[in-house]
Protein backbone atom coordinates (compact mmCIF):
# COMPACT_ATOMS: atom_id res chain seq x y z
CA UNK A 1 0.00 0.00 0.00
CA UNK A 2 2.66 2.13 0.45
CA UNK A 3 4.21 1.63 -2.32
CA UNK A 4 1.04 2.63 -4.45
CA UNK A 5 1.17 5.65 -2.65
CA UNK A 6 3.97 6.75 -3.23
CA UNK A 7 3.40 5.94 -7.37
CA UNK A 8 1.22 8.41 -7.09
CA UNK A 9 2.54 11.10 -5.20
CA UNK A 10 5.30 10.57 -8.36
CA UNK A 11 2.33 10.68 -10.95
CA UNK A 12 1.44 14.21 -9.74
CA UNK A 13 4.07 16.02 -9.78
CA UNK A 14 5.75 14.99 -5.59
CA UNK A 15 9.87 14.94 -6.05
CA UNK A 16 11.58 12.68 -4.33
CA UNK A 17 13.57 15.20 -1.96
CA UNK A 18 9.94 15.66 -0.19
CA UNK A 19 9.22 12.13 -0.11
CA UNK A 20 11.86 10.91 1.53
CA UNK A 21 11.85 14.43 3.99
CA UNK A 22 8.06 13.76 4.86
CA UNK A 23 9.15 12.02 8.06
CA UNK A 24 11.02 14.76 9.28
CA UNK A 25 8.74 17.82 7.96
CA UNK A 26 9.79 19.60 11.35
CA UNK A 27 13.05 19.62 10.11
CA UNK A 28 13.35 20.43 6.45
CA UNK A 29 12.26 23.82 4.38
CA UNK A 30 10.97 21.70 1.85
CA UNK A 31 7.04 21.82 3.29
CA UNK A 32 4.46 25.50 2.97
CA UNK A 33 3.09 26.28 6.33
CA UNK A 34 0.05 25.45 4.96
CA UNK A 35 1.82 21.60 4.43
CA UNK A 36 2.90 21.94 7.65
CA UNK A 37 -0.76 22.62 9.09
CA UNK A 38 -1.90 19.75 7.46
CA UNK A 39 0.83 17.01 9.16
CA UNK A 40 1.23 18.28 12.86
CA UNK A 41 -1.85 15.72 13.75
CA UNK A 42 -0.70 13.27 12.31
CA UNK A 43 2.88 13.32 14.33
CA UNK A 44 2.22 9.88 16.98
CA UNK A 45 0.89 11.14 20.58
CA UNK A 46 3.65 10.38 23.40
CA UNK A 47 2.92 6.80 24.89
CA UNK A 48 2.79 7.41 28.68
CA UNK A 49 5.84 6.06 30.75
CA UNK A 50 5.59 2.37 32.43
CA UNK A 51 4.19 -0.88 32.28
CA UNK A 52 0.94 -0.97 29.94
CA UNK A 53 -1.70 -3.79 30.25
CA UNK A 54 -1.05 -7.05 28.22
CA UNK A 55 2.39 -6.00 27.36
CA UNK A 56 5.33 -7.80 28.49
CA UNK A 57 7.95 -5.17 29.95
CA UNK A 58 10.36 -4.06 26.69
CA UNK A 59 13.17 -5.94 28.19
CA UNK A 60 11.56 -9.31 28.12
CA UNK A 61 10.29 -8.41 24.25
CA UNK A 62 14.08 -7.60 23.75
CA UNK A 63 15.56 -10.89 25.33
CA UNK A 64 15.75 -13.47 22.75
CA UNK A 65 17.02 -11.03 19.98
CA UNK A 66 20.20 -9.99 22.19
């Protein structure tokens, strides 16, 4: 799927500078403030700190990998 998007943010007329920028909008000069408006909501909400139901704590997630 994202693939398909991003096909078609080619077909009309997206360059690939602001493609791969888009996750770091905050940070680049390549976005209007109007482009700007439009992807502050969709930035990810803070997760708050500690354990969270049904989740094993990150260091047992972590465990087998190190």
């Amino acid at each position: 799927m994202l693939f398909a998007g991003v096909q078609s943010a080619k077909k009309h007329g997206e360059t690939e500078e602001r493609l791969h920028n888009a996750v770091t909008w905050r940070e680049t000069p390549f976005f209007t403030e109007a482009e700007r408006a439009a992807l502050a909501p969709t930035d990810p909400a803070p997760l708050p700190a500690g354990p969270r139901p049904g989740l094993p704590p990150s260091g047992d997630r972590r465990r087998p990998y190190l």
